[in-house]
N, C-alpha and C. Protein backbone atom coordinates (compact mmCIF):
# COMPACT_ATOMS: atom_id res chain seq x y z
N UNK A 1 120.15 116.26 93.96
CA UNK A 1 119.23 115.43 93.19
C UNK A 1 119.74 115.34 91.76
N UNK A 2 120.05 113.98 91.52
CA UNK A 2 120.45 113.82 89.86
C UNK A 2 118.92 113.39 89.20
N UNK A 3 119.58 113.31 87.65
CA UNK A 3 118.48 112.69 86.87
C UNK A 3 118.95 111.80 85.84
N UNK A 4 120.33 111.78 86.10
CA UNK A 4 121.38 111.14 85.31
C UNK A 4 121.65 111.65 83.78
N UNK A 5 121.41 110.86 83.38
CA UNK A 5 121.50 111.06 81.79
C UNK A 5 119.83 111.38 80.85
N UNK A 6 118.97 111.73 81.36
CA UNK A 6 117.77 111.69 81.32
C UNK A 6 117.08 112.80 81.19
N UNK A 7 116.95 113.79 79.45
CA UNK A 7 116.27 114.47 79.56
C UNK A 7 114.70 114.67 80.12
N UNK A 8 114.23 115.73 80.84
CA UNK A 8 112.99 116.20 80.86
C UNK A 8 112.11 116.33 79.87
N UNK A 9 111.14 115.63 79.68
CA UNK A 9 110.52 115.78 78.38
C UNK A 9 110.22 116.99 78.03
N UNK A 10 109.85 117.50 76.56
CA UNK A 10 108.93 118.52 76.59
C UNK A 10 107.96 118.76 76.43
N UNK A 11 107.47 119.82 76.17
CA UNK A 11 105.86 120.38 76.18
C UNK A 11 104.93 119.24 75.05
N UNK A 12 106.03 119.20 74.14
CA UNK A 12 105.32 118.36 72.98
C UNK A 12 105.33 116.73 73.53
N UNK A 13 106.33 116.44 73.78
CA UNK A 13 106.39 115.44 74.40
C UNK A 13 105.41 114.76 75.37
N UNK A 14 104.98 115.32 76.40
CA UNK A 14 104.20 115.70 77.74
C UNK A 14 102.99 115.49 76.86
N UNK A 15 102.48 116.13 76.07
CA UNK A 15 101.16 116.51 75.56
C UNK A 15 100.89 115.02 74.98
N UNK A 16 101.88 114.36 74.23
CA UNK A 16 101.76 113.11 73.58
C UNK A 16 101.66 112.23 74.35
N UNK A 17 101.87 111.79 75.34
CA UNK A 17 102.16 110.92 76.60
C UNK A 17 100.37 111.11 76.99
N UNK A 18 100.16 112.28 77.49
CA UNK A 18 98.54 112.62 77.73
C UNK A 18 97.69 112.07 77.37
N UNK A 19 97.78 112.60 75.82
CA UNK A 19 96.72 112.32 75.02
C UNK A 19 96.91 110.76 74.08
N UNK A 20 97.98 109.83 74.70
CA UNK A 20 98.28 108.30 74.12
C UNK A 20 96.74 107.52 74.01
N UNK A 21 95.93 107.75 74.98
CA UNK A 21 94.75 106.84 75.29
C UNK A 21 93.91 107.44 74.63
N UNK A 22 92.88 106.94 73.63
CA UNK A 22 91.59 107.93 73.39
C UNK A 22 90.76 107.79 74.85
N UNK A 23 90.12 108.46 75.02
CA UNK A 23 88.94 108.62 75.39
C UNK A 23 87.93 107.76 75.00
N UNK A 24 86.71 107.12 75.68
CA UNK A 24 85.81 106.64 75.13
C UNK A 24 84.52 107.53 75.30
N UNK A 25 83.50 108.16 74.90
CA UNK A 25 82.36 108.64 74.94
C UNK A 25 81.76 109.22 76.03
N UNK A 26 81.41 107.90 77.06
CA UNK A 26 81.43 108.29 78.56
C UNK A 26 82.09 109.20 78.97
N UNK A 27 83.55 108.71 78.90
CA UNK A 27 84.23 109.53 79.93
C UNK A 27 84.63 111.18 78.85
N UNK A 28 84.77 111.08 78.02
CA UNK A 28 84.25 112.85 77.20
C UNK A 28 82.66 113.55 77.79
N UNK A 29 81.88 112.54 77.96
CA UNK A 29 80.68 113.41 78.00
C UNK A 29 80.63 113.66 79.60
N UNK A 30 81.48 112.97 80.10
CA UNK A 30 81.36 113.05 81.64
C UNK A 30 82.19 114.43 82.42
N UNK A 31 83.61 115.07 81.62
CA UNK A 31 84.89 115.83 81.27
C UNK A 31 83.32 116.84 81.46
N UNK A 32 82.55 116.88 79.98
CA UNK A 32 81.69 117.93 79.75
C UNK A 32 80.98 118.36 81.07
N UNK A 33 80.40 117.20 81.55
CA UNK A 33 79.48 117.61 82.30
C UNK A 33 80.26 118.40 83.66
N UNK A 34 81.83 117.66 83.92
CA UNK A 34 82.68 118.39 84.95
C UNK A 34 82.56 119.96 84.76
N UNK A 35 83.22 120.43 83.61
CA UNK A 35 83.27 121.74 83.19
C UNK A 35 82.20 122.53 83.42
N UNK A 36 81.19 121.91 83.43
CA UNK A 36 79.89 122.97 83.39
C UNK A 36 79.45 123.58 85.13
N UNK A 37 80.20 122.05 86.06
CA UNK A 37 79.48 122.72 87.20
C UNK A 37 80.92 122.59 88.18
N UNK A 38 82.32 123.01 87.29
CA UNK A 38 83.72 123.80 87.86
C UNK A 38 84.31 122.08 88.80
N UNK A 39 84.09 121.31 88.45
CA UNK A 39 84.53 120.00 89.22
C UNK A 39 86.07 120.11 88.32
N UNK A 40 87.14 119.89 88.57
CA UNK A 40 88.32 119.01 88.01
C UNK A 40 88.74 118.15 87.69
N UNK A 41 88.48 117.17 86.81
CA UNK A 41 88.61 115.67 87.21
C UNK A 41 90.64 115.37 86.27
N UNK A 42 90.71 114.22 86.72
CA UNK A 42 92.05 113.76 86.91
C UNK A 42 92.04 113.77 84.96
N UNK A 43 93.56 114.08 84.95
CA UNK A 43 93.74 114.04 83.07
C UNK A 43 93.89 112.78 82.92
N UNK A 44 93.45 113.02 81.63
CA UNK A 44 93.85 111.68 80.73
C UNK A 44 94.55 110.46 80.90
N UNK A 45 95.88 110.91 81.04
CA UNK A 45 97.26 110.05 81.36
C UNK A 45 97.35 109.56 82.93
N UNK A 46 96.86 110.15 83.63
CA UNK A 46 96.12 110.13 85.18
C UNK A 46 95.18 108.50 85.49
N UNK A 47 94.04 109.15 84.37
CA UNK A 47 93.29 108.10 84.58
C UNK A 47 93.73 106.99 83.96
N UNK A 48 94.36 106.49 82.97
CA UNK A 48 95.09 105.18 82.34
C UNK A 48 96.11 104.72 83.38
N UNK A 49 96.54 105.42 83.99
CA UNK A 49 97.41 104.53 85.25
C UNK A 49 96.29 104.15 86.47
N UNK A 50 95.37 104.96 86.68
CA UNK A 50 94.52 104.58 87.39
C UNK A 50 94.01 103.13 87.24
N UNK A 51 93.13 102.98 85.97
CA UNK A 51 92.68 102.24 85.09
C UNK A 51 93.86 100.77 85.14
N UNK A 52 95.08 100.93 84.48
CA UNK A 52 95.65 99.90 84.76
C UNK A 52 96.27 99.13 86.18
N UNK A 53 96.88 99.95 87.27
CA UNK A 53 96.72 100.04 88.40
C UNK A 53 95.31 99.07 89.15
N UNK A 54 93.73 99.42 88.64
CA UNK A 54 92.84 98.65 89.03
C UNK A 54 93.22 97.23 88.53
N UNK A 55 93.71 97.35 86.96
CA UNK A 55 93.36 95.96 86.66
C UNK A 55 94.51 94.83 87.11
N UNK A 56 95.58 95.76 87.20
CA UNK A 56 97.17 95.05 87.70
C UNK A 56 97.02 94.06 89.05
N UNK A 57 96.13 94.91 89.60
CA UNK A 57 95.83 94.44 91.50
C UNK A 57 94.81 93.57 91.09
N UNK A 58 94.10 93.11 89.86
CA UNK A 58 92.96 92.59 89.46
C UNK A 58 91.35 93.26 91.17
N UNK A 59 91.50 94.85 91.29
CA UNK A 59 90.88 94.99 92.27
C UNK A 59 89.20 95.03 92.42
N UNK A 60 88.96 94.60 93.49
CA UNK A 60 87.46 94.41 93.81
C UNK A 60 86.87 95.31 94.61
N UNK A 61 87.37 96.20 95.45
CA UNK A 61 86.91 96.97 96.50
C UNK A 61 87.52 98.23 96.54
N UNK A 62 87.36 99.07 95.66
CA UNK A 62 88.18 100.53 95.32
C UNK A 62 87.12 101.43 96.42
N UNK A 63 88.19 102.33 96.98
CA UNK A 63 87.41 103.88 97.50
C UNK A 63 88.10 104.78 96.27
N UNK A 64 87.17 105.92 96.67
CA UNK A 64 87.49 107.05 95.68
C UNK A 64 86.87 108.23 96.74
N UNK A 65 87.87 109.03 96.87
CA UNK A 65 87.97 110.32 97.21
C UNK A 65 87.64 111.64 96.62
N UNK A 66 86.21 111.82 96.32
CA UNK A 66 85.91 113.36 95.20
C UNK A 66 85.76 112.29 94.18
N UNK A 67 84.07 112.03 94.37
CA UNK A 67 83.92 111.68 93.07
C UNK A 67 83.61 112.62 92.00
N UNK A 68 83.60 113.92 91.49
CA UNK A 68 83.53 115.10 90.56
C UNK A 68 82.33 114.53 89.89
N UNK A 69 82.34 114.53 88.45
CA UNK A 69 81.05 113.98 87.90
C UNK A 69 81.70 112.65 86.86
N UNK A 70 82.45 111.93 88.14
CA UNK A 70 82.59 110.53 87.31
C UNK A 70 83.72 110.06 86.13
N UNK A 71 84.58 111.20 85.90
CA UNK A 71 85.78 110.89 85.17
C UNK A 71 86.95 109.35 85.61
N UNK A 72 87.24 109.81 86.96
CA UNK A 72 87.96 108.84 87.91
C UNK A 72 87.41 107.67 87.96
N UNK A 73 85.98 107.95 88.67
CA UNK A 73 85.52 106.77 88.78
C UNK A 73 85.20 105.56 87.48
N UNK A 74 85.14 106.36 86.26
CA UNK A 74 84.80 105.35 85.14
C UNK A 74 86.17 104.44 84.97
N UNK A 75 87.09 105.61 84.98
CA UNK A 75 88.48 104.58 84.94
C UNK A 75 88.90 103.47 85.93
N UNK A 76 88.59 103.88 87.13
CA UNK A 76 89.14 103.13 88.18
C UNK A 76 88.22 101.33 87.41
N UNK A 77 86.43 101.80 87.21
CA UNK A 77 85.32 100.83 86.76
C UNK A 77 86.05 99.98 85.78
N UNK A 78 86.47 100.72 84.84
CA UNK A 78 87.39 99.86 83.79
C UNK A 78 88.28 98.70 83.94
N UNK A 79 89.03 99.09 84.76
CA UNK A 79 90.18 98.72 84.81
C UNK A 79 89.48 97.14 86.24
N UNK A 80 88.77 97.44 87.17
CA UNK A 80 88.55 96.57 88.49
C UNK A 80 87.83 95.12 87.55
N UNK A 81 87.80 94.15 88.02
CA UNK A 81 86.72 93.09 88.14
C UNK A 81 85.83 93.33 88.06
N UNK A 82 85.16 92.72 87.24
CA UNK A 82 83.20 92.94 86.85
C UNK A 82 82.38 92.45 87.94
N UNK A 83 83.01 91.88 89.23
CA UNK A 83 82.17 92.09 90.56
C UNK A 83 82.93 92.93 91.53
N UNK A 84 83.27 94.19 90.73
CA UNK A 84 84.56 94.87 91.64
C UNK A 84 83.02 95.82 92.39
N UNK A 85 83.48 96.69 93.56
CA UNK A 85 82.40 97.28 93.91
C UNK A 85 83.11 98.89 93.72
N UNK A 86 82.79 99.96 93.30
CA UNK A 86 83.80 101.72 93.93
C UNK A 86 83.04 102.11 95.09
N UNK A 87 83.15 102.36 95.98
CA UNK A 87 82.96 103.45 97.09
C UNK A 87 83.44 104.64 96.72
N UNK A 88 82.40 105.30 96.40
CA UNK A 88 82.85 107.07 95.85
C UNK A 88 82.48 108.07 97.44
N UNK A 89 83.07 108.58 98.00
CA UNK A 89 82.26 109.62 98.74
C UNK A 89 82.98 111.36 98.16
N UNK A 90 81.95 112.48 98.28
CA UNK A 90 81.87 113.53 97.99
C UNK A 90 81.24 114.43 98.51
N UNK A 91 81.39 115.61 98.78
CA UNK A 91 80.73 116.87 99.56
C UNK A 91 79.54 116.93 98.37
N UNK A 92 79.66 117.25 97.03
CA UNK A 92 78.44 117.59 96.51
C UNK A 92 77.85 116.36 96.09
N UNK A 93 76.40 116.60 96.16
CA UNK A 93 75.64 115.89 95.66
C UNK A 93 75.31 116.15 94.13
N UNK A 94 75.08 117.22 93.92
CA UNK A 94 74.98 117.05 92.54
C UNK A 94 75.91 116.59 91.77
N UNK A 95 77.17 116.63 92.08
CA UNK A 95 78.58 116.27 91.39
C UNK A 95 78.11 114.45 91.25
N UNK A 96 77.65 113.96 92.59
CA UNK A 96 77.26 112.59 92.37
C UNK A 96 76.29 111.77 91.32
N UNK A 97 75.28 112.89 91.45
CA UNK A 97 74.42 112.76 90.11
C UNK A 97 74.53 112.42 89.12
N UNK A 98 75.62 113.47 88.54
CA UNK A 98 76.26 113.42 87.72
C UNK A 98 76.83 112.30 87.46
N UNK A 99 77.50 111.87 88.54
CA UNK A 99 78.73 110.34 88.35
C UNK A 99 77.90 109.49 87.88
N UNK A 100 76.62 108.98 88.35
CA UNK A 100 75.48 108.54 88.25
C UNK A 100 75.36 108.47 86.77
N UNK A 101 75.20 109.49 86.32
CA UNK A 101 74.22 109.97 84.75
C UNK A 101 75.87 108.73 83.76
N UNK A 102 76.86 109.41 84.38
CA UNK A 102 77.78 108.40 83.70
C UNK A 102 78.27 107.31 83.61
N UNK A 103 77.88 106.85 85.20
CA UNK A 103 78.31 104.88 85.01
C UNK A 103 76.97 104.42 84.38
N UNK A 104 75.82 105.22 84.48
CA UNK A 104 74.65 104.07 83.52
C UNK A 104 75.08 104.70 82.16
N UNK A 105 75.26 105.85 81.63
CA UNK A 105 75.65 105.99 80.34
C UNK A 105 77.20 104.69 79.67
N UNK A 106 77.86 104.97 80.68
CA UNK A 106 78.83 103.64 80.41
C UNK A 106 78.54 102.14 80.46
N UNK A 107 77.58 101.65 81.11
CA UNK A 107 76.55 100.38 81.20
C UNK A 107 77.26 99.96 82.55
N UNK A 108 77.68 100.73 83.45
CA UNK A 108 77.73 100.02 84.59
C UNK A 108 76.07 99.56 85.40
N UNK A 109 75.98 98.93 86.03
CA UNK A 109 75.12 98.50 86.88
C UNK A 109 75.14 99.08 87.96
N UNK A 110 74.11 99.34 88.44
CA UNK A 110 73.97 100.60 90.08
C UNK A 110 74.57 99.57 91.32
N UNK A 111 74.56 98.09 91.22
CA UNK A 111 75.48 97.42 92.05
C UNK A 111 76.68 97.60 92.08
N UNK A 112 77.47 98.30 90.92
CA UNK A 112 78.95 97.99 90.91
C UNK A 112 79.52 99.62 91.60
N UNK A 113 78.42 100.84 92.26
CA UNK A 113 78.86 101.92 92.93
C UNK A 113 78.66 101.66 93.98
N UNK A 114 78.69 102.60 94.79
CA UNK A 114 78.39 102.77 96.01
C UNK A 114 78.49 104.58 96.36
N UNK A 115 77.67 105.29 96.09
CA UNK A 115 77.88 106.61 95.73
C UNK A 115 77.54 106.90 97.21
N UNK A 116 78.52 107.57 98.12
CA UNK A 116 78.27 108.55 99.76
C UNK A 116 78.57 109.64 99.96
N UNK A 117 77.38 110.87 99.66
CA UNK A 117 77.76 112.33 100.11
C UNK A 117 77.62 112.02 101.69
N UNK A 118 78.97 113.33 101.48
CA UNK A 118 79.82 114.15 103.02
C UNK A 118 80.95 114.01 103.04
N UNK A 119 81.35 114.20 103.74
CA UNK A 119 82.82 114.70 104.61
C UNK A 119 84.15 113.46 104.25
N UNK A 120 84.87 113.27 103.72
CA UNK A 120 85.77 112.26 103.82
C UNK A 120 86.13 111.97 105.46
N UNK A 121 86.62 112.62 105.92
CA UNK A 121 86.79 112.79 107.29
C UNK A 121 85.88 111.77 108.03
N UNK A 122 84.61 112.30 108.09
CA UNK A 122 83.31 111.75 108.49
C UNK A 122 83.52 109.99 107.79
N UNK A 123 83.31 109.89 106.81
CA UNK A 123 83.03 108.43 106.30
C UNK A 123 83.90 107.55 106.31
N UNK A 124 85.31 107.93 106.38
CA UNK A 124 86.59 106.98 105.76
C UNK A 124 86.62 105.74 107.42
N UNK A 125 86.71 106.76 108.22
CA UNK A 125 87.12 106.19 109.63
C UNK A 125 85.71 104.97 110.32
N UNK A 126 84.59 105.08 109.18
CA UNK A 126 83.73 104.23 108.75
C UNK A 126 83.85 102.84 108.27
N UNK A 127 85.06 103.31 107.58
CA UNK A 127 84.89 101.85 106.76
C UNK A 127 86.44 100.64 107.51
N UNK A 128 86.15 99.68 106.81
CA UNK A 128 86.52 98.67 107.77
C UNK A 128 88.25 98.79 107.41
N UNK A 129 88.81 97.48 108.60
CA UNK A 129 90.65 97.90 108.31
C UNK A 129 90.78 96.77 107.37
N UNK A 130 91.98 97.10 106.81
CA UNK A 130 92.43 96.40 105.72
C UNK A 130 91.81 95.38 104.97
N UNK A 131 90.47 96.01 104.18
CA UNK A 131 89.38 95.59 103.51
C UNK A 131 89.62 96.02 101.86
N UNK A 132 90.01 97.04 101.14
CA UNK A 132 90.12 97.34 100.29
C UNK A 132 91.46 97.32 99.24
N UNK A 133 91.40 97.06 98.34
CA UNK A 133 91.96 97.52 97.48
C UNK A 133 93.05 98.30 96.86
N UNK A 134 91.82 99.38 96.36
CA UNK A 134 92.50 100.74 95.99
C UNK A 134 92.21 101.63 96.16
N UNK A 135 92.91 102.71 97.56
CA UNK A 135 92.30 103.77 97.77
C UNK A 135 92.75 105.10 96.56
N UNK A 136 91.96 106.09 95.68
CA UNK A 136 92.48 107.11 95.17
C UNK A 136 92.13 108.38 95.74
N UNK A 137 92.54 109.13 96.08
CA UNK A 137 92.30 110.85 96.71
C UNK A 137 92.27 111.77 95.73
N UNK A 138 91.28 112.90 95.79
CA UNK A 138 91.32 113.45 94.62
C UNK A 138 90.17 115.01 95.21
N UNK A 139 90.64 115.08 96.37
CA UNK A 139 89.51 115.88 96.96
C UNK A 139 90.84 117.00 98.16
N UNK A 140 90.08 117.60 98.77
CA UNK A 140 90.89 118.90 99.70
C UNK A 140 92.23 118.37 99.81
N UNK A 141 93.05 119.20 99.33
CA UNK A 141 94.58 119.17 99.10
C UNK A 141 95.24 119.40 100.66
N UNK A 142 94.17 120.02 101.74
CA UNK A 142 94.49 120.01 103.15
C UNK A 142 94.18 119.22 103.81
N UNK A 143 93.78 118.12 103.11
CA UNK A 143 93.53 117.43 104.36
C UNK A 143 93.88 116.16 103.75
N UNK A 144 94.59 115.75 102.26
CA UNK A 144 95.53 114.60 101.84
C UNK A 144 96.09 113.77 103.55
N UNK A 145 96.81 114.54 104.30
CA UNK A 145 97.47 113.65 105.42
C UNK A 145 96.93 112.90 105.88
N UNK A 146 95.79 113.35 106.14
CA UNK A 146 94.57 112.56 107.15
C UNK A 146 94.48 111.23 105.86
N UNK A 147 93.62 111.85 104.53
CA UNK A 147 93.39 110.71 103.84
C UNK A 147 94.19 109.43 104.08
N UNK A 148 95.78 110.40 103.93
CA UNK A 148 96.65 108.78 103.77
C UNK A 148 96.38 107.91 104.99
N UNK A 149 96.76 108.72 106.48
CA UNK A 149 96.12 107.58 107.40
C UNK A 149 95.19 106.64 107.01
N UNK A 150 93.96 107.19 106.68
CA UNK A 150 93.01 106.45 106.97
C UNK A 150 93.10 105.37 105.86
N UNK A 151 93.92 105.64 104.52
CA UNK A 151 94.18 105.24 103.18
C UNK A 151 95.07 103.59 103.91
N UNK A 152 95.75 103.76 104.78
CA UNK A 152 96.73 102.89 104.93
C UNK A 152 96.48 101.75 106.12
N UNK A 153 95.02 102.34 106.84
CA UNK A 153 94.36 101.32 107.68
C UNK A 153 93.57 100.47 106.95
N UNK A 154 93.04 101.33 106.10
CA UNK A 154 91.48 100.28 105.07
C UNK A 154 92.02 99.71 104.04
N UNK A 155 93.28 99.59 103.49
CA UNK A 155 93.76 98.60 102.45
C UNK A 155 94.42 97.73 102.97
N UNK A 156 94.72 96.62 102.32
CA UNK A 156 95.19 95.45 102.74
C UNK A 156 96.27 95.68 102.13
N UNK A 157 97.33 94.16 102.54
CA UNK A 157 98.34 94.58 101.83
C UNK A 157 98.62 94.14 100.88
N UNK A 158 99.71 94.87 99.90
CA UNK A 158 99.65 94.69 98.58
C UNK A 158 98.46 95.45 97.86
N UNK A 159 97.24 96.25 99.12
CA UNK A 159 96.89 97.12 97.91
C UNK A 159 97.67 98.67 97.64
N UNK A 160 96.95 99.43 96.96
CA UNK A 160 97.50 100.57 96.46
C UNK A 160 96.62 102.00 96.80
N UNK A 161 97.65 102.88 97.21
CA UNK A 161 96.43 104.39 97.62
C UNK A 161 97.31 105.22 96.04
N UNK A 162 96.68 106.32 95.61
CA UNK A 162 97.07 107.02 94.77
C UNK A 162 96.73 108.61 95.18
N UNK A 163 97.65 109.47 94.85
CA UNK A 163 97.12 110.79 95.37
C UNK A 163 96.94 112.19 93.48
N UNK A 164 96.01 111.89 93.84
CA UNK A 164 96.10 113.14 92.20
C UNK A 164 96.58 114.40 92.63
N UNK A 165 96.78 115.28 91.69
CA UNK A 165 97.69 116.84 91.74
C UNK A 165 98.89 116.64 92.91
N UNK A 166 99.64 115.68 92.96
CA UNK A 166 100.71 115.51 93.19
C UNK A 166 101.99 116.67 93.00
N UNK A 167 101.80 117.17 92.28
CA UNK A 167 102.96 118.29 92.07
C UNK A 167 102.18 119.91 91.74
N UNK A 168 101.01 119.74 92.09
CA UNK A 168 100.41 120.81 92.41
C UNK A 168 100.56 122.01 91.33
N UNK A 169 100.48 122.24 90.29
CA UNK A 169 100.54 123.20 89.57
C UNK A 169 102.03 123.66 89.71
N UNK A 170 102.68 122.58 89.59
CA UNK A 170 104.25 123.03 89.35
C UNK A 170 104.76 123.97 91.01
N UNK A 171 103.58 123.76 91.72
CA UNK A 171 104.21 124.47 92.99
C UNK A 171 105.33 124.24 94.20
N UNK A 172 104.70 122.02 94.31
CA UNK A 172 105.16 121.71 95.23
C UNK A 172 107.12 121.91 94.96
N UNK A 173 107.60 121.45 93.55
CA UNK A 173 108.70 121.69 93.55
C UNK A 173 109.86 123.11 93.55
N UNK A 174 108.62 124.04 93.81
CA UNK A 174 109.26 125.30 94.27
C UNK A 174 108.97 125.91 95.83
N UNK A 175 110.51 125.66 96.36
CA UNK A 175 110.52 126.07 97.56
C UNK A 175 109.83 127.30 97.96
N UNK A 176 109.37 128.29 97.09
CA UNK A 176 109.12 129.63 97.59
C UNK A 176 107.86 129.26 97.57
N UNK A 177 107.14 128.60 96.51
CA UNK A 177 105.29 128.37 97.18
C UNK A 177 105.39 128.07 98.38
N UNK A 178 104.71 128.44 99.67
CA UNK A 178 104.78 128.21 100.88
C UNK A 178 102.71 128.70 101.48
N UNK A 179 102.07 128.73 100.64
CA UNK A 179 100.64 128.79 100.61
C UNK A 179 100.20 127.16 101.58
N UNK A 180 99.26 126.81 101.65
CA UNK A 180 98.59 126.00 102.34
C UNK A 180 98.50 124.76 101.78
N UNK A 181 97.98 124.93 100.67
CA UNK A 181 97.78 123.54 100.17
C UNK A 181 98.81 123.19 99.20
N UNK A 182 99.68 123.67 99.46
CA UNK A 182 101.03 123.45 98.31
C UNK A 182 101.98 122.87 99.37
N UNK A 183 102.09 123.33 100.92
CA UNK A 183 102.49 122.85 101.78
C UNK A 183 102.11 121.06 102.26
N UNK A 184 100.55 121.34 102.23
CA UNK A 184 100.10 120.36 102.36
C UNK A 184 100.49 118.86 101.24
N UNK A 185 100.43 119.29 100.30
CA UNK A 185 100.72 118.39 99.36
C UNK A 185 102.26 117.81 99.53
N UNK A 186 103.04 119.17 99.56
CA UNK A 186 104.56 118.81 100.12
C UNK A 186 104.59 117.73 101.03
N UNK A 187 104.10 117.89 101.74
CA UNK A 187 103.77 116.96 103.44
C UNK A 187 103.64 115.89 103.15
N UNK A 188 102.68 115.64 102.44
CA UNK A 188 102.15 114.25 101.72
C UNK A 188 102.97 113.73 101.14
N UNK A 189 103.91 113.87 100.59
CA UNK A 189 105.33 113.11 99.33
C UNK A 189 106.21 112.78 100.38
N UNK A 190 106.34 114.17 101.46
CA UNK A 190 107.58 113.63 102.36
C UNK A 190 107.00 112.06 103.63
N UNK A 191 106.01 112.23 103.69
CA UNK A 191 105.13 111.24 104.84
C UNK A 191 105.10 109.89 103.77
N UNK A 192 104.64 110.00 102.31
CA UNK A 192 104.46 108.96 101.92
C UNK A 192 105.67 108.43 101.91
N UNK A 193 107.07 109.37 101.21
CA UNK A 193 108.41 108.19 100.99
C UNK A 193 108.87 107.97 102.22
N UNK A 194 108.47 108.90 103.41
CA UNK A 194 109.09 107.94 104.77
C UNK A 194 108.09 106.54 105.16
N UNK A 195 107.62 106.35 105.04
CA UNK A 195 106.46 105.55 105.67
C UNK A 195 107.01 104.42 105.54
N UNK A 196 106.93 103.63 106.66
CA UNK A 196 107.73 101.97 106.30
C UNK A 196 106.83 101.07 106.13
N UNK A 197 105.24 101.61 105.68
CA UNK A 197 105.00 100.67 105.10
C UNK A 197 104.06 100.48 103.77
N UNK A 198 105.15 101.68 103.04
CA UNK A 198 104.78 101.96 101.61
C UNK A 198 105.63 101.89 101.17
N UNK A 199 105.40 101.50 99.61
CA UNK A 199 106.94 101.54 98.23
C UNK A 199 105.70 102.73 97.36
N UNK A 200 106.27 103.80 97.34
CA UNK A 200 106.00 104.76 96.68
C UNK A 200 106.72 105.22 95.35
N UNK A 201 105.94 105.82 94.62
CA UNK A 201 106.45 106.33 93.31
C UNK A 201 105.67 107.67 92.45
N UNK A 202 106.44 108.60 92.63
CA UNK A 202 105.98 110.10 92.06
C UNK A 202 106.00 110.35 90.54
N UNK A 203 104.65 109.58 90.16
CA UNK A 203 104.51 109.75 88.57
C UNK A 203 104.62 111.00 87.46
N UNK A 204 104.94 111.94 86.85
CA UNK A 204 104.81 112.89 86.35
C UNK A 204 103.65 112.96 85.26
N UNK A 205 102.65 112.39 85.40
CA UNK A 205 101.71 112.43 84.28
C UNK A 205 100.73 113.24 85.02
N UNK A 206 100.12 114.41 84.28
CA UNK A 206 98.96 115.15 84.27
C UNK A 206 99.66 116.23 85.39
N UNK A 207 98.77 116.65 86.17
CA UNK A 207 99.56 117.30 87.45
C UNK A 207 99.97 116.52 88.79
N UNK A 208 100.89 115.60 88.30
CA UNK A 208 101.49 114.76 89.30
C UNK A 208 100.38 113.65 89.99
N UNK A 209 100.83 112.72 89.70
CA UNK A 209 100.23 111.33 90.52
C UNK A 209 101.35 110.66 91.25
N UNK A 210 100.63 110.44 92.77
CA UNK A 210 101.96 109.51 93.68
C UNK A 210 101.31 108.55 94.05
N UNK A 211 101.72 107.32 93.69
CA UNK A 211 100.79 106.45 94.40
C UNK A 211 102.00 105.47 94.98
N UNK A 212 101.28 104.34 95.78
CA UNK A 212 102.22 103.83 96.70
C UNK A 212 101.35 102.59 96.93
N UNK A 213 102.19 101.41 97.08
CA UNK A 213 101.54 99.92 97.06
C UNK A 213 102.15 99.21 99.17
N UNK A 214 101.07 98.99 99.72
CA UNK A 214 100.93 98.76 101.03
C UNK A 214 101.73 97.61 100.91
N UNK A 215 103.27 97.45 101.78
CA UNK A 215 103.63 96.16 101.85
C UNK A 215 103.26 95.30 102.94
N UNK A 216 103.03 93.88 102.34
CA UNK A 216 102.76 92.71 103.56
C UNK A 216 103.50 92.90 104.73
């Protein structure tokens, strides 16, 4: 593996790249409300590719995988069509609440969610084939594989799936992590760049974003 002529950024570097976007209000008070009840939501630099990504596809019909308390989802909101719809599903409910407390704090309209506690598993194989958008994952790091299936039946083509913690706490690129969900994630990079019918790309912003655009 080369990198050519192409230093690795550094720490300072990395940090500046992060923190390029302010924040708007919402999505700080939304960060807060994550922290308080241990949710993770996607960094900074994460969500601005998210965010542009929605608006690039100009998308209308986003899923979201782990909606936490609404970080993701405000960005993905940003960035979609003002008759775009999100499909959020999530194991907790209160985490949804939360998402809640933040798209009306942001002035979304309760038409433009679609908030579904349970099981990804359970709901995805629900929704219709190549109907959506933009799928993003952001929920059990064991069970990413499955997501992508189901990620690559319900978008159409030319849309886009995205996977957050992509490089897993610096794990996936060390052969000796061999734990579960570091495996799992591994799995996921190698399935996405084989797949013939994805153009994939392994972003280095935040803790790794891979996302991949469904070809016609």
């Amino acid at each position: 593996m080369t990198t050519g002529n192409i230093s690795p950024p550094t720490t300072e570097s990395w940090a500046h790249a992060e923190s390029y976007i302010d924040e708007e209000p919402p999505i700080v008070h939304a960060r807060q409300r994550a922290a308080e009840v241990g949710a993770v939501p996607i960094g900074t630099g994460g969500g601005a590719v998210l965010r542009l990504l929605a608006a690039a596809i100009e998308a209308r019909t986003v899923v979201e995988i782990g909606t936490g308390a609404g970080v993701s989802g405000l960005y993905l909101l940003r960035g979609m069509r003002d008759d775009g719809v999100l499909t959020s599903v999530d194991m907790e409910s209160e985490h949804q609440r939360l998402a809640r407390e933040a798209f009306v704090e942001a002035g979304f309209t309760p038409n433009r969610t679609r908030l579904i506690p349970g099981s990804a598993l359970d709901v995805l194989p629900r929704l219709t084939d190549d109907a959506y958008d933009l799928v993003f994952c952001d929920a059990d790091k064991n069970e990413y594989v499955d997501y992508l299936e189901q990620a690559v039946r319900i978008l159409r083509p030319g849309g886009i799936v995205a996977f957050d913690n992509a490089l897993w706490h610096n794990r996936v690129a060390d052969p000796a992590q061999r734990d579960p969900e570091t495996m799992a994630v591994r799995e996921l990079g190698r399935m996405v760049r084989e797949h013939d019918q994805l153009m994939p790309a392994l972003l280095p912003t935040g803790d790794g974003l891979l996302v991949a655009l469904k070809r016609a």
